[in-house]
C-alpha atoms as a PDB file:
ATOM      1  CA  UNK A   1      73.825 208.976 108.941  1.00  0.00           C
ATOM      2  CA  UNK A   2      76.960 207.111 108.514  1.00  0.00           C
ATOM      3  CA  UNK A   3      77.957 204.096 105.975  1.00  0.00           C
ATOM      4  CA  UNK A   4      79.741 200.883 107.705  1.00  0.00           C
ATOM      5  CA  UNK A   5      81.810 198.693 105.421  1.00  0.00           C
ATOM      6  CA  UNK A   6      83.077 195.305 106.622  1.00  0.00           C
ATOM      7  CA  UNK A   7      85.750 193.263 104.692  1.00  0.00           C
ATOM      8  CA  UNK A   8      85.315 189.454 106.439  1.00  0.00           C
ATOM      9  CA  UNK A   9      85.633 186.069 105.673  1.00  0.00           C
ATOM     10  CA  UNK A  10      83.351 184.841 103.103  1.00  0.00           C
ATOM     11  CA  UNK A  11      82.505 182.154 105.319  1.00  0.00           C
ATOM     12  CA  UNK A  12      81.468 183.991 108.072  1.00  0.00           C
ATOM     13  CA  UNK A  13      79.284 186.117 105.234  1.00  0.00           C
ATOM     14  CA  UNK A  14      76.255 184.134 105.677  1.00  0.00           C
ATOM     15  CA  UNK A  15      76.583 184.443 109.883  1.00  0.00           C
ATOM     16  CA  UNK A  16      77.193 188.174 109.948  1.00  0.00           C
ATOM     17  CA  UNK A  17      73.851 188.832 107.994  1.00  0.00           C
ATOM     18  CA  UNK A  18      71.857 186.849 109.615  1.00  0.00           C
ATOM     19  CA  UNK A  19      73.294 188.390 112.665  1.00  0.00           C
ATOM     20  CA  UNK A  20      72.335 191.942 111.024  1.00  0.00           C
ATOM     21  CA  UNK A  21      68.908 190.513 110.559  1.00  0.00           C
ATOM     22  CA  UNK A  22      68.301 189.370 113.976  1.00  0.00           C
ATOM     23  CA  UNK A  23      68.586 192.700 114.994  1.00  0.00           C
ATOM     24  CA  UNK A  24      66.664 194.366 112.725  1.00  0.00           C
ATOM     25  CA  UNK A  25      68.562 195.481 109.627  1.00  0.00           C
ATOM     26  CA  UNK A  26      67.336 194.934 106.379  1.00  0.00           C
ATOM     27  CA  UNK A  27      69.070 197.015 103.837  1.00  0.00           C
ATOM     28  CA  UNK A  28      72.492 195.340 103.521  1.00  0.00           C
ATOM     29  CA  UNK A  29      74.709 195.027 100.561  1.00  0.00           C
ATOM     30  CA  UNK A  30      76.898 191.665 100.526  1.00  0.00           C
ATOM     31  CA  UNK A  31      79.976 191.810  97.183  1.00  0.00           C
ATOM     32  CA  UNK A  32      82.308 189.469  96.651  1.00  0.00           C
ATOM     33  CA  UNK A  33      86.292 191.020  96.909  1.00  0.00           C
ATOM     34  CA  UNK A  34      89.372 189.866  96.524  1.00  0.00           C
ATOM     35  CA  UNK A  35      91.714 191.249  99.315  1.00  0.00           C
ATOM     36  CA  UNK A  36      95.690 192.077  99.239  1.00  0.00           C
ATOM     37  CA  UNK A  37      97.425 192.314 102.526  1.00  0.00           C
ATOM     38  CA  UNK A  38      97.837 190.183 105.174  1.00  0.00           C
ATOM     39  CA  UNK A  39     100.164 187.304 103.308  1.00  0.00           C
ATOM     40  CA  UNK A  40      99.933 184.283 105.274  1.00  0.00           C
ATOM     41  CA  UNK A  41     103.190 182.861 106.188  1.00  0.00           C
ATOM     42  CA  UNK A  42     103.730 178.923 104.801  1.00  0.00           C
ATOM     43  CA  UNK A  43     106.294 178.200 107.785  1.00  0.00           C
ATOM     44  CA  UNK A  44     103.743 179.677 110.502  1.00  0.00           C
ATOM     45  CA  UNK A  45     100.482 179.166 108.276  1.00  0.00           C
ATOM     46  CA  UNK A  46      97.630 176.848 109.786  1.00  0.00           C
ATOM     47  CA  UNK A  47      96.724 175.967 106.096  1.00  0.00           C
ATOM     48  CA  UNK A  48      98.602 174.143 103.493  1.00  0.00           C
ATOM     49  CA  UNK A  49     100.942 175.585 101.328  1.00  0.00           C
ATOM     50  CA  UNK A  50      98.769 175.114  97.787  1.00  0.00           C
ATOM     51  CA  UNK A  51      96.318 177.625 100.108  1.00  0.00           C
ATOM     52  CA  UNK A  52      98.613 180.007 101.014  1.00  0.00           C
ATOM     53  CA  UNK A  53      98.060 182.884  97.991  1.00  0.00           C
ATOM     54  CA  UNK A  54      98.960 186.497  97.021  1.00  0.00           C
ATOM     55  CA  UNK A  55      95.169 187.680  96.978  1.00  0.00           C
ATOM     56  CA  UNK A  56      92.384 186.320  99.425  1.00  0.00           C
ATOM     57  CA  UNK A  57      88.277 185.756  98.691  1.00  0.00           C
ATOM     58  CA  UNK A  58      86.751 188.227 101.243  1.00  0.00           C
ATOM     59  CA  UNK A  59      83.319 189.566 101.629  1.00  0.00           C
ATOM     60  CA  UNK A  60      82.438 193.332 102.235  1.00  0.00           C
ATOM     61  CA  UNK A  61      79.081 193.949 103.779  1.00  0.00           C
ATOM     62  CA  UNK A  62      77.962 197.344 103.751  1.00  0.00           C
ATOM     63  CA  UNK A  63      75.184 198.933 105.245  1.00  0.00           C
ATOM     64  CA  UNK A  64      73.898 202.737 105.634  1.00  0.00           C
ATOM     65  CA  UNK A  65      72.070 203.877 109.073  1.00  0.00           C
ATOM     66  CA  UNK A  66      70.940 206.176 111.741  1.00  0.00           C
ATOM     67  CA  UNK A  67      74.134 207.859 113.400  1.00  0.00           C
ATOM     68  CA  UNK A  68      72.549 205.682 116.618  1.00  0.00           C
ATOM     69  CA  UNK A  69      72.696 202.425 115.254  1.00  0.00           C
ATOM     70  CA  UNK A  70      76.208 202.498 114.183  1.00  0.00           C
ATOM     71  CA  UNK A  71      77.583 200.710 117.459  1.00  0.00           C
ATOM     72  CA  UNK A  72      75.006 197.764 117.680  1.00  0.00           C
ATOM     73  CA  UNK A  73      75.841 197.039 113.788  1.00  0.00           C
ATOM     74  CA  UNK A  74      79.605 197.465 114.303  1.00  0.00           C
ATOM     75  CA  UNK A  75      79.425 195.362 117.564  1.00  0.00           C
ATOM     76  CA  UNK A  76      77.302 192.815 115.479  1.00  0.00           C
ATOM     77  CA  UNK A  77      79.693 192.051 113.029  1.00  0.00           C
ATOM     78  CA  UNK A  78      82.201 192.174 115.048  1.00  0.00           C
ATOM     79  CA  UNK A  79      81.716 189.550 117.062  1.00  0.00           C
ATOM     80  CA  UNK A  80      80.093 187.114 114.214  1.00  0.00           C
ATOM     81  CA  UNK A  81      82.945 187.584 112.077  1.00  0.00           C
ATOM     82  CA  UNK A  82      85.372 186.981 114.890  1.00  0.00           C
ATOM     83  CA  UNK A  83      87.783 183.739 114.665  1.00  0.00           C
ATOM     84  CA  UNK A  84      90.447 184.645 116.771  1.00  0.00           C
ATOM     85  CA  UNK A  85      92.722 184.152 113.581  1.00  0.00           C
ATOM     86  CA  UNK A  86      94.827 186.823 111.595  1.00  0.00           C
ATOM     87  CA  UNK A  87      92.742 187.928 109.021  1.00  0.00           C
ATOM     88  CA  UNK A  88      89.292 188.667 110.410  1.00  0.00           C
ATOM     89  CA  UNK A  89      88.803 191.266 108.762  1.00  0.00           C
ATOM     90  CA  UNK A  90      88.389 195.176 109.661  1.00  0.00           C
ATOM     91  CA  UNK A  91      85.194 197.427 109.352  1.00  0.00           C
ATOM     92  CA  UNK A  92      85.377 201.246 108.731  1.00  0.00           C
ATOM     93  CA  UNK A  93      82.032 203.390 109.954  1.00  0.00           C
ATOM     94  CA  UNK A  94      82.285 206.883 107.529  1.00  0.00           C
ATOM     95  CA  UNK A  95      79.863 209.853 107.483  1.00  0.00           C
ATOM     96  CA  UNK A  96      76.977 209.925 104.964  1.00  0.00           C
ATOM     97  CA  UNK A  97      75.965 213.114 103.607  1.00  0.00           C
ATOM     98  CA  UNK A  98      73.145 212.426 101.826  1.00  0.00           C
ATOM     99  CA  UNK A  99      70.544 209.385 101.215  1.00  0.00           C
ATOM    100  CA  UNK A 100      68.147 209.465  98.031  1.00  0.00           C
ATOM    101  CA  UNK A 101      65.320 207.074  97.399  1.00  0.00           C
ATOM    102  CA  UNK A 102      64.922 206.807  93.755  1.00  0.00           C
ATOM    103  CA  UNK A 103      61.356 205.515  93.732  1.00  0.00           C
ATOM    104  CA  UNK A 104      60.112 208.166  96.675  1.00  0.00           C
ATOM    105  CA  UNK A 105      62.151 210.844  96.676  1.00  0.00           C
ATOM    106  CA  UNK A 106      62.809 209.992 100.306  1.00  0.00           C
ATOM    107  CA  UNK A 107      65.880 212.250 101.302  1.00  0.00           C
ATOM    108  CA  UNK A 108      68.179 211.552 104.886  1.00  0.00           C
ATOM    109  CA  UNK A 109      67.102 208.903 107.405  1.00  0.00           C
ATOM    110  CA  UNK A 110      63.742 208.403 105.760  1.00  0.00           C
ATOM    111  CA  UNK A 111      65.489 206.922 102.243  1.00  0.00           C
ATOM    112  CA  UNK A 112      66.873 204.590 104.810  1.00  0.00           C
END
């Protein structure tokens, strides 16, 4: 099983999950984060200055699944949360050791 997290624009949050959807995943966490890192320049900055700030609005969407779904997902959000801009984002794919269902007692794969 592995666990992707994916920090992307907030307003590409609403895209990405319905591109998750549309191919069949359902359990998928969506948390509002602020982000520090990629400081937009004012000179070379496509926004105005008042926009330009020390900590961004970004959305992390995380979802657990099988160890084969991981590059359909992955490929998914990548190319929904794509802009061609700096700051996209970046998603990180880590090994799950164990899944739980709390009402079943589901354990692995079948708590997903």
């Amino acid at each position: 099983m592995k666990e992707i997290k994916a920090y992307i624009r907030c307003q590409k949050a609403e895209e990405v999950i319905e591109a998750l959807e549309n191919i069949g995943i359902k359990g998928i966490t969506l948390i509002d984060v602020m982000g520090v890192g990629q400081l937009a320049d004012p000179h070379s900055s496509k926004y105005s200055f008042e926009c330009v700030k020390k900590y961004s609005d970004v959305a992390k969407v995380e979802v657990a699944c099988r160890d084969e779904d991981v590059h359909k997902i992955v490929e998914a959000i990548r190319k929904t949360a794509y802009t061609g801009m700096k700051g996209d984002g970046i998603i990180f794919v880590t090994s799950l050791e164990m899944a739980v269902k709390i009402k079943s007692g589901a354990i692995g794969e079948d708590a997903l």
